[in-house]
Structures are given as structure tokens and as C-alpha cells.
N, C-alpha and C. Protein backbone atom coordinates (compact mmCIF):
# COMPACT_ATOMS: atom_id res chain seq x y z
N UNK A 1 -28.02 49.38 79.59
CA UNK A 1 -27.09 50.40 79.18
C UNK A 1 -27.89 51.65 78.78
N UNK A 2 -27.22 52.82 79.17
CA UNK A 2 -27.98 54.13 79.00
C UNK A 2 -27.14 54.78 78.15
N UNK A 3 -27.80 55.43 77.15
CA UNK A 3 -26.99 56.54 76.20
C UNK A 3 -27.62 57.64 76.42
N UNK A 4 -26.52 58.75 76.44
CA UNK A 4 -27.52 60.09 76.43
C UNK A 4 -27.23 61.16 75.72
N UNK A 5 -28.09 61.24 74.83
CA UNK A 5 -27.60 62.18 74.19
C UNK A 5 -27.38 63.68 74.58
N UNK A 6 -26.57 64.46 73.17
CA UNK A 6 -26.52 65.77 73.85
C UNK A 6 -27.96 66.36 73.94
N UNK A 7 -27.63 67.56 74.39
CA UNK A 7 -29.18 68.39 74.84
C UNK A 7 -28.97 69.08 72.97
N UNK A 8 -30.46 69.67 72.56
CA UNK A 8 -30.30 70.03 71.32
C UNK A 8 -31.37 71.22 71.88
N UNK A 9 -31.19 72.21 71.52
CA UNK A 9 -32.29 73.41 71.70
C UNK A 9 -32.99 72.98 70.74
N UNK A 10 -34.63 73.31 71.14
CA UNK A 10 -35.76 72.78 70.04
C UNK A 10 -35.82 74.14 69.09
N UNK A 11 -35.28 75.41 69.67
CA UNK A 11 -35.64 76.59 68.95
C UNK A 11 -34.67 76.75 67.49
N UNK A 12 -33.85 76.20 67.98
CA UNK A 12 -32.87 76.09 67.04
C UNK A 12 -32.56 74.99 65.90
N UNK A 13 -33.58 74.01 65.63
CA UNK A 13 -34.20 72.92 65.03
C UNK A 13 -34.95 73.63 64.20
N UNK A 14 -34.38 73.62 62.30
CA UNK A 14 -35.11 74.28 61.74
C UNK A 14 -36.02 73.32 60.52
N UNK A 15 -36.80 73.71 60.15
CA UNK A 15 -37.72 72.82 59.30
C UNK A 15 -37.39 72.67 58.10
N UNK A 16 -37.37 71.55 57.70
CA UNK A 16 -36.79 71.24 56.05
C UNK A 16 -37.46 71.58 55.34
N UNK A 17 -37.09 72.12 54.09
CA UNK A 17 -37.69 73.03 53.36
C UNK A 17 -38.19 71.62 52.00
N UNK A 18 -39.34 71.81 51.89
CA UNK A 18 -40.11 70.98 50.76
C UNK A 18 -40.11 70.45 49.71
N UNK A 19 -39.15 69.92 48.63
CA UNK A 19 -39.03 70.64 47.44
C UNK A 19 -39.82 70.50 46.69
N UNK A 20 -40.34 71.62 45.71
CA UNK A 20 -41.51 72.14 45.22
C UNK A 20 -41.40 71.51 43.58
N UNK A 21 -39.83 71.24 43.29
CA UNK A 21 -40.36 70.96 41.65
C UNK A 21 -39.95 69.69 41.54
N UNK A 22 -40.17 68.84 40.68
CA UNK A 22 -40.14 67.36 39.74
C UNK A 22 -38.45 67.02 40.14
N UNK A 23 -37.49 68.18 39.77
CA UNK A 23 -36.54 67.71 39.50
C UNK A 23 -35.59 67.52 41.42
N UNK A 24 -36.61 68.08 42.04
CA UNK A 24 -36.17 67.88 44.10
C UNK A 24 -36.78 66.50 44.32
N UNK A 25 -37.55 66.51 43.39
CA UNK A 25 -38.43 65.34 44.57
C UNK A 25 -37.01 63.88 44.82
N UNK A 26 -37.37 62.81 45.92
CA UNK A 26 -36.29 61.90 46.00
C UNK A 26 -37.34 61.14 46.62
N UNK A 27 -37.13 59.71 46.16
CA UNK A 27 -38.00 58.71 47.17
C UNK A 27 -37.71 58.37 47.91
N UNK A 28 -38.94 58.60 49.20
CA UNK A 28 -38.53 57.56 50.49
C UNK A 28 -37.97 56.70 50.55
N UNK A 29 -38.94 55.77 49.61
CA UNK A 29 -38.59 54.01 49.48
C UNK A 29 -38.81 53.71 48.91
N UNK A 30 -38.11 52.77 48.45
CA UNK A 30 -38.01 51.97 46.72
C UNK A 30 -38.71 50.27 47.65
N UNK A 31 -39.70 50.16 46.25
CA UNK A 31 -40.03 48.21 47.01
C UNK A 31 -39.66 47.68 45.65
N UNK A 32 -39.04 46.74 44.74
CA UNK A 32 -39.37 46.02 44.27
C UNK A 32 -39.97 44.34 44.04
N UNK A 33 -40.85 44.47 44.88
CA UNK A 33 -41.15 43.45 45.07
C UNK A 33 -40.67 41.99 45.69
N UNK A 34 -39.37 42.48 45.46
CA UNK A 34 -38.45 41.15 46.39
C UNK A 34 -37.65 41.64 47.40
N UNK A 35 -36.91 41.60 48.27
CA UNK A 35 -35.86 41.86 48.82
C UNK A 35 -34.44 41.76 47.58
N UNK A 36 -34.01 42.93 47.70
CA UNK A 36 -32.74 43.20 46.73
C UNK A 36 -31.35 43.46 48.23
N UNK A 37 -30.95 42.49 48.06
CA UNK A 37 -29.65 42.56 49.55
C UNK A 37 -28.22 43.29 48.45
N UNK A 38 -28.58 43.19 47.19
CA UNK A 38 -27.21 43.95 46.31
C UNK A 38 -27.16 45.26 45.94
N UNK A 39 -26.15 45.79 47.01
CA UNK A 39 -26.69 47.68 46.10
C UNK A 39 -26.21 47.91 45.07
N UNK A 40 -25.35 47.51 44.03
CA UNK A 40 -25.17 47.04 42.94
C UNK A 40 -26.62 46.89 41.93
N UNK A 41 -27.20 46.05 42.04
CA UNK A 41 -28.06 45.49 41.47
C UNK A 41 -29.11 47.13 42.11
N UNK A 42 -29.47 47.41 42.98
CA UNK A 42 -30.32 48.35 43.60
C UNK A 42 -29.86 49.52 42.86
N UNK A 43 -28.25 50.00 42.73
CA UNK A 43 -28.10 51.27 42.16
C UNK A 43 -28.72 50.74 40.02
N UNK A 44 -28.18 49.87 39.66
CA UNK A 44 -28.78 49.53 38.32
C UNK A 44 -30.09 49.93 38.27
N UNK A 45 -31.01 49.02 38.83
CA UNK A 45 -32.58 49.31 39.00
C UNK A 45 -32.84 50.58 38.98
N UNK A 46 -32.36 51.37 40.01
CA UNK A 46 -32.54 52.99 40.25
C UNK A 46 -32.53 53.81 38.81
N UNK A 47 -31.17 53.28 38.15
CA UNK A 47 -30.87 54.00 37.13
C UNK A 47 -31.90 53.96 36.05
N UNK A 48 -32.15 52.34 35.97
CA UNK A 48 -33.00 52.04 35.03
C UNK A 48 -34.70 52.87 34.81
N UNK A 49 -35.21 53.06 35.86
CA UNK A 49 -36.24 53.40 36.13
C UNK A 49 -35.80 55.20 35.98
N UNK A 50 -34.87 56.04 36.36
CA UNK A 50 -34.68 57.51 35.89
C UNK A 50 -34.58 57.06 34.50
N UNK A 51 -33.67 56.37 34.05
CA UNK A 51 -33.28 56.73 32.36
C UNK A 51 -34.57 56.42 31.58
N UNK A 52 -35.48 55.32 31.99
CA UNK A 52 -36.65 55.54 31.17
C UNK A 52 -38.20 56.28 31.97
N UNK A 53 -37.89 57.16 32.45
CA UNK A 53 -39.01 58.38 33.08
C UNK A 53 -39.67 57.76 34.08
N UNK A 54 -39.49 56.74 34.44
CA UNK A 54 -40.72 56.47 35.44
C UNK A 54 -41.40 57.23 36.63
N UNK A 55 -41.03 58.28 36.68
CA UNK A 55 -41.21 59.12 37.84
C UNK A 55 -41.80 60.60 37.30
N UNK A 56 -41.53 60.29 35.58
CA UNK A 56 -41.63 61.73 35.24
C UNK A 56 -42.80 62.27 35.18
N UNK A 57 -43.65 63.54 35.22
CA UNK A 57 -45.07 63.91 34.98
C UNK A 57 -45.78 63.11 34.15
N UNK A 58 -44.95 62.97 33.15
CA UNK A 58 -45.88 62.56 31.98
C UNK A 58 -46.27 60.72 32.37
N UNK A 59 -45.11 60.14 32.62
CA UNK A 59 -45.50 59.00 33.60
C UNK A 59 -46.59 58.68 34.50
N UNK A 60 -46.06 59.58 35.34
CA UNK A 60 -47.31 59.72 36.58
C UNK A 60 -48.82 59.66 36.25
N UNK A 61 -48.34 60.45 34.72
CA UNK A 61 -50.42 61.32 34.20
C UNK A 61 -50.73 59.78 33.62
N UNK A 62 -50.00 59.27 32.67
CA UNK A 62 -50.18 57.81 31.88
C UNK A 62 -50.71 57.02 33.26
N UNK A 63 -50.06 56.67 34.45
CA UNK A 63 -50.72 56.17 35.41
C UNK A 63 -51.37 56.24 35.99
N UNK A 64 -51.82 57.80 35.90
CA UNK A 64 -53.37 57.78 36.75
C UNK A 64 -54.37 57.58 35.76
N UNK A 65 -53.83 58.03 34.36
CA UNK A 65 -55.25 57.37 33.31
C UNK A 65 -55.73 56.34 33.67
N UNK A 66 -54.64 55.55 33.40
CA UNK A 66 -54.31 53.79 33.40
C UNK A 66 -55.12 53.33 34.46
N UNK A 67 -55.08 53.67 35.73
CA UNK A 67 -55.65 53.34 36.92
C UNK A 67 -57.29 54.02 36.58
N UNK A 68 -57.50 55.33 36.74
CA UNK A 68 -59.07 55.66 36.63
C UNK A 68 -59.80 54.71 35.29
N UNK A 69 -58.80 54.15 34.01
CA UNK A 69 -59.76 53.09 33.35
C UNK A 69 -60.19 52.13 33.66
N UNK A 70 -59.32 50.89 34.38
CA UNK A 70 -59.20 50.01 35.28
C UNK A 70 -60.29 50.29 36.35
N UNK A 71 -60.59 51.19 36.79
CA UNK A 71 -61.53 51.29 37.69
C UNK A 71 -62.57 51.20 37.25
N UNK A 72 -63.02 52.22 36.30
CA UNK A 72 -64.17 51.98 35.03
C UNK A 72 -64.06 50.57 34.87
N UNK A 73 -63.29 49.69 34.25
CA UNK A 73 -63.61 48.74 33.97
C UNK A 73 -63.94 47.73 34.99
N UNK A 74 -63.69 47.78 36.16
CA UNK A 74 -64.11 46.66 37.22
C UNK A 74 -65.25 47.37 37.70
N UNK A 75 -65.48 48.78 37.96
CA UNK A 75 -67.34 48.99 37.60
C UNK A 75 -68.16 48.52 36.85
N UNK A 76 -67.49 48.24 35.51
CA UNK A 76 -68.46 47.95 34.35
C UNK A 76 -68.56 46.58 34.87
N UNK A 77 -67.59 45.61 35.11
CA UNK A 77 -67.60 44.12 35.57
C UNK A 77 -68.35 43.99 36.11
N UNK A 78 -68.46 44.66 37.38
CA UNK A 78 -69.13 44.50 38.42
C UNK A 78 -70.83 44.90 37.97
N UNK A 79 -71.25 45.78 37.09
CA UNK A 79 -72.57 46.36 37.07
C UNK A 79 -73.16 45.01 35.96
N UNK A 80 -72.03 44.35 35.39
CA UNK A 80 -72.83 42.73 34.87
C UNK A 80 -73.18 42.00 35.29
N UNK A 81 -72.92 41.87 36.53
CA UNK A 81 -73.21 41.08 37.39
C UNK A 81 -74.48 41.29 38.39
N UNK A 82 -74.80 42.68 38.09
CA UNK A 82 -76.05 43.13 39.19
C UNK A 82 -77.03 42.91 38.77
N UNK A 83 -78.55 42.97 39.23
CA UNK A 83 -79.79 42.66 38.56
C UNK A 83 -80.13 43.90 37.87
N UNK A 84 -81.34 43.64 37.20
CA UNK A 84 -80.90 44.50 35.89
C UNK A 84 -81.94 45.83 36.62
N UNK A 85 -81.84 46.70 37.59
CA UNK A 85 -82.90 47.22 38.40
C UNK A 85 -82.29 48.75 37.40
N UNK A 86 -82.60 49.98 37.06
CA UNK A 86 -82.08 51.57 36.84
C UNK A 86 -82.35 52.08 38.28
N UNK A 87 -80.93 52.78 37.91
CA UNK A 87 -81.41 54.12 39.60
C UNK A 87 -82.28 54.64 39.33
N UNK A 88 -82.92 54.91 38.00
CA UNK A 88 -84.51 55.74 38.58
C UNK A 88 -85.33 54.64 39.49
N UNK A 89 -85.69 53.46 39.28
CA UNK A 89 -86.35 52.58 39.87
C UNK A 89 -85.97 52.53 41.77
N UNK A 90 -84.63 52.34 41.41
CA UNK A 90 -84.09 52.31 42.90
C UNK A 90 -84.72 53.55 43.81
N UNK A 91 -84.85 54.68 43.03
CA UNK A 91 -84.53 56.06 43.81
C UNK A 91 -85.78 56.05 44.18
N UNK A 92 -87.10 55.84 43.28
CA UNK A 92 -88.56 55.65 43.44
C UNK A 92 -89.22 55.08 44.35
N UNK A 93 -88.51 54.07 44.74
CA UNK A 93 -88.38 53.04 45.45
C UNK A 93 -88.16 53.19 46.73
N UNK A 94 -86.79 53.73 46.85
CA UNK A 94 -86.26 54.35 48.01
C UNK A 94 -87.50 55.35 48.82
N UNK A 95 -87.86 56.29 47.78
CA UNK A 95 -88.62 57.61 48.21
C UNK A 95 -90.09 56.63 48.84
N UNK A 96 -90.44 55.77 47.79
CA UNK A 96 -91.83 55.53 48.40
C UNK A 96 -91.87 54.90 50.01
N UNK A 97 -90.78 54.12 49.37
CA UNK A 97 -90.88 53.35 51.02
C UNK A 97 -90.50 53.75 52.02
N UNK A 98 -89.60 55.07 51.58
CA UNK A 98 -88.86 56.02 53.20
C UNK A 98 -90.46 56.89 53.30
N UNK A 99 -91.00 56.80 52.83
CA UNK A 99 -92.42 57.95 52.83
C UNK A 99 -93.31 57.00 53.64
N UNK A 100 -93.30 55.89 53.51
CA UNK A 100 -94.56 55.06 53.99
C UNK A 100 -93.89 54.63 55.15
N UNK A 101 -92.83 53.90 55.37
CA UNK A 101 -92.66 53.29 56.16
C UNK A 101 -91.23 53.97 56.99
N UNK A 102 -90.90 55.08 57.32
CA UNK A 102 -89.87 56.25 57.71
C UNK A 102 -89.86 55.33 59.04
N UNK A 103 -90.86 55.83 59.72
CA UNK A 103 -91.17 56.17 61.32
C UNK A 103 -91.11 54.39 61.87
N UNK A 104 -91.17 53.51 60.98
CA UNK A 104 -91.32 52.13 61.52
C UNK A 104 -90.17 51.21 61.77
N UNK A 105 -89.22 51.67 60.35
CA UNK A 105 -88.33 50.83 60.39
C UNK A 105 -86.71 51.95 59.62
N UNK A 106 -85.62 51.07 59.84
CA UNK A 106 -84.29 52.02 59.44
C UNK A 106 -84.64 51.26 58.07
N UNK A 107 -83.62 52.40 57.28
CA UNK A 107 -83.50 51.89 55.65
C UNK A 107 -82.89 50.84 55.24
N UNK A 108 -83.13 49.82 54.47
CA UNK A 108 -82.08 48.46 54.47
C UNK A 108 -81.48 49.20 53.21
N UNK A 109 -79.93 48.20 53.29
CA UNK A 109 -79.19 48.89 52.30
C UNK A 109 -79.95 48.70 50.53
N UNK A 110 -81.19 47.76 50.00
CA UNK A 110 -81.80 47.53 49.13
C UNK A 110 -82.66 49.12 48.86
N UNK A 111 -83.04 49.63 50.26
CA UNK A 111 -84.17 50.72 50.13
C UNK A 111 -82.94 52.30 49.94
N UNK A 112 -81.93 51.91 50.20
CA UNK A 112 -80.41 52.95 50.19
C UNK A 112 -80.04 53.07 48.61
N UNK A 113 -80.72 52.64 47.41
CA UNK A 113 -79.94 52.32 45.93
C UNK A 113 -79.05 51.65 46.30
N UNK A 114 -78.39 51.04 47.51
CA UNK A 114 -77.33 49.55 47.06
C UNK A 114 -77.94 48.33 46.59
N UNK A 115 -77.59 48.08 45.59
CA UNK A 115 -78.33 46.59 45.15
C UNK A 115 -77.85 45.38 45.85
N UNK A 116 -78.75 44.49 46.17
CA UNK A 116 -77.98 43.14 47.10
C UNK A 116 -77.90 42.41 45.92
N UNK A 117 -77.14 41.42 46.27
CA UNK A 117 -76.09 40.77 45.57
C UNK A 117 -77.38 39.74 44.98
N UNK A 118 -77.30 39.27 43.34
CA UNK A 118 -78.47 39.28 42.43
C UNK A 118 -77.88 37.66 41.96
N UNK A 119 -76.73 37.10 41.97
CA UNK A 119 -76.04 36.14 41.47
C UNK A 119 -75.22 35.39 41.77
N UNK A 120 -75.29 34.07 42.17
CA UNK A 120 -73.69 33.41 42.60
C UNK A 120 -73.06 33.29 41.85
N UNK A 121 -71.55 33.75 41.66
CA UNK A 121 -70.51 33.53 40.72
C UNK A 121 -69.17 32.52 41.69
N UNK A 122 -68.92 31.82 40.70
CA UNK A 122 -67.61 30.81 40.62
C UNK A 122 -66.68 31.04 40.02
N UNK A 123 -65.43 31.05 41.13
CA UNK A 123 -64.07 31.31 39.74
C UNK A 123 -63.31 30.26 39.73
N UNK A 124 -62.92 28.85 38.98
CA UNK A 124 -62.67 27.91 39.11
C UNK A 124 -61.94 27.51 37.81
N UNK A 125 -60.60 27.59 37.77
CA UNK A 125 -59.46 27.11 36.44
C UNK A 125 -59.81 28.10 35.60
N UNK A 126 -59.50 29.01 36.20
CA UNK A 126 -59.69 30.43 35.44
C UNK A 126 -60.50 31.20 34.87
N UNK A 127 -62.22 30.41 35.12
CA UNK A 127 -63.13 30.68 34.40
C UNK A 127 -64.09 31.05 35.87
N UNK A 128 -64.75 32.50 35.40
CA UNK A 128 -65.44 32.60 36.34
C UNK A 128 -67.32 32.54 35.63
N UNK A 129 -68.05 32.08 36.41
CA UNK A 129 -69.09 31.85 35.65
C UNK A 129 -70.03 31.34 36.91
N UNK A 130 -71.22 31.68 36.63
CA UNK A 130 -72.04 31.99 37.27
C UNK A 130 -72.26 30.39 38.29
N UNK A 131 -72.89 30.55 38.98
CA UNK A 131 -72.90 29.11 40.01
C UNK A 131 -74.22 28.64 40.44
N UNK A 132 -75.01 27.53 40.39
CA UNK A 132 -76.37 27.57 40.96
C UNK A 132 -76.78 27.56 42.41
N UNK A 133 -75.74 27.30 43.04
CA UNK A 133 -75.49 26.56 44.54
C UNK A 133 -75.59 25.38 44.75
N UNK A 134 -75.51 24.78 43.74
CA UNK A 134 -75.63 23.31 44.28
C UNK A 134 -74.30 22.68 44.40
N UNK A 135 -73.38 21.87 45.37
CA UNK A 135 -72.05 21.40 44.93
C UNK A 135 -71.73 19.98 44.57
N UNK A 136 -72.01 19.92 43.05
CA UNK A 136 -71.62 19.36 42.02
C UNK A 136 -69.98 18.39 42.48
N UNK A 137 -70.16 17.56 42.31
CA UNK A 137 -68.98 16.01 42.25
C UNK A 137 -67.55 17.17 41.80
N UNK A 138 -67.69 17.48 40.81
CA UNK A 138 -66.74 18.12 40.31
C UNK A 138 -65.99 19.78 40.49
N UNK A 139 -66.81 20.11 41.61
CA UNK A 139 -66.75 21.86 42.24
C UNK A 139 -65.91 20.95 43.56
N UNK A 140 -64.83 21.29 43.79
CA UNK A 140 -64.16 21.11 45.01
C UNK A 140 -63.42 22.49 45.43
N UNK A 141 -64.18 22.76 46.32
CA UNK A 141 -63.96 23.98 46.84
C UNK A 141 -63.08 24.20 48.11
């Protein structure tokens, strides 16, 4: 089956205009996490989330704090876990051996300041903690 639409002049197709302040904006799409089949229940939710700001500037700013700490903090996680090397060392490092050995070989990511991975860690009944490699009667992985 063929449908056809009418003809539409493209010149005459005008561009939607942007809206520029807090109180235009409208969301694409709402997820809450489940499928909501009730628009009932969907218009509630909606409401709920305007009547307590979730969308508002000051919201938004609380959430990008929230998020750039969180990030800090799984840096900091993560830099406990590395060997205990300073980027001055790394960088020294880097320089001597791109100086001596440039023309012979490419840089491994160790001679780049990325540190290779210094520790096996286990996360097992909620506890994550360091691992020797050996697999233990009781590590069922």
C-alpha cells in the first residue's frame, strides 16, 4: 500500500524558534525507570517533579555539584588503589626514556604517566578488598 502525501514547499517550512528561558524549556522525554502504561499516574509524576523544582536552575546547579564530587570521589578511589609512583617521577621518567630510547621504540602507556594497574582487587558480598591471585576453596567466581 502506497500513501502519498501532499507536496509541501520546502521554502515555506519555517524553523522553530528555540526557547531561550527556564520557563519555555519542555522535555523531550520523561524515563522513569519503568514503563508507566498510566497517564494518570504519568500526569501525577510530572506534577510532582514541577511542584518540587526538579528542573529548576538551582536544581540543575545542586546536580552538577553533586556529580563533579562523585567524580572527585571515584578519582580519589581509584588513586588508592594505584602504586604509590608522583607525576613528578612519572614525567622524569617519561622524559628520560623518550630521550634515550625515542628513535627505537613507541611509548608504552607506563612511559605516557598512565600507571599500569599496581593491584588485584575483589569485590565479593559487598566487600571489596584486595586479592592475591590465588583461587582460594572459598572465592567462587
Amino acid at each position: 500500500m502506497v500513501i502519498e502525501e501532499p507536496y509541501v514547499d520546502p521554502a515555506a517550512k519555517q524553523i522553530p524558534e528555540v526557547p531561550t528561558t527556564e520557563l519555555e524549556w519542555v522535555p523531550l522525554e520523561l524515563s522513569f525507570g519503568i514503563p508507566l502504561f498510566s497517564s494518570d499516574l504519568n500526569r501525577k509524576v510530572c506534577r510532582k517533579i514541577a511542584s518540587h523544582g526538579l528542573c529548576s536552575r538551582e536544581s540543575l546547579q545542586k546536580l552538577l555539584h553533586s556529580s563533579r564530587k562523585l567524580s572527585l570521589q571515584v578519582l580519589s578511589f581509584v588513586h588508592s588503589f594505584q602504586e604509590n609512583i608522583s607525576t613528578m617521577e612519572l614525567l622524569s621518567e617519561a622524559s628520560f626514556s623518550s630521550s634515550a630510547s625515542s628513535l627505537l621504540s613507541p611509548l608504552s602507556s607506563a612511559d605516557a604517566g598512565v600507571p599500569l594497574p599496581a593491584k588485584n582487587l575483589m569485590f565479593k558480598d559487598g566487600v571489596l578488598s584486595e586479592w592475591s591471585g590465588r583461587s582460594p576453596s572459598s572465592v567462587l567466581i
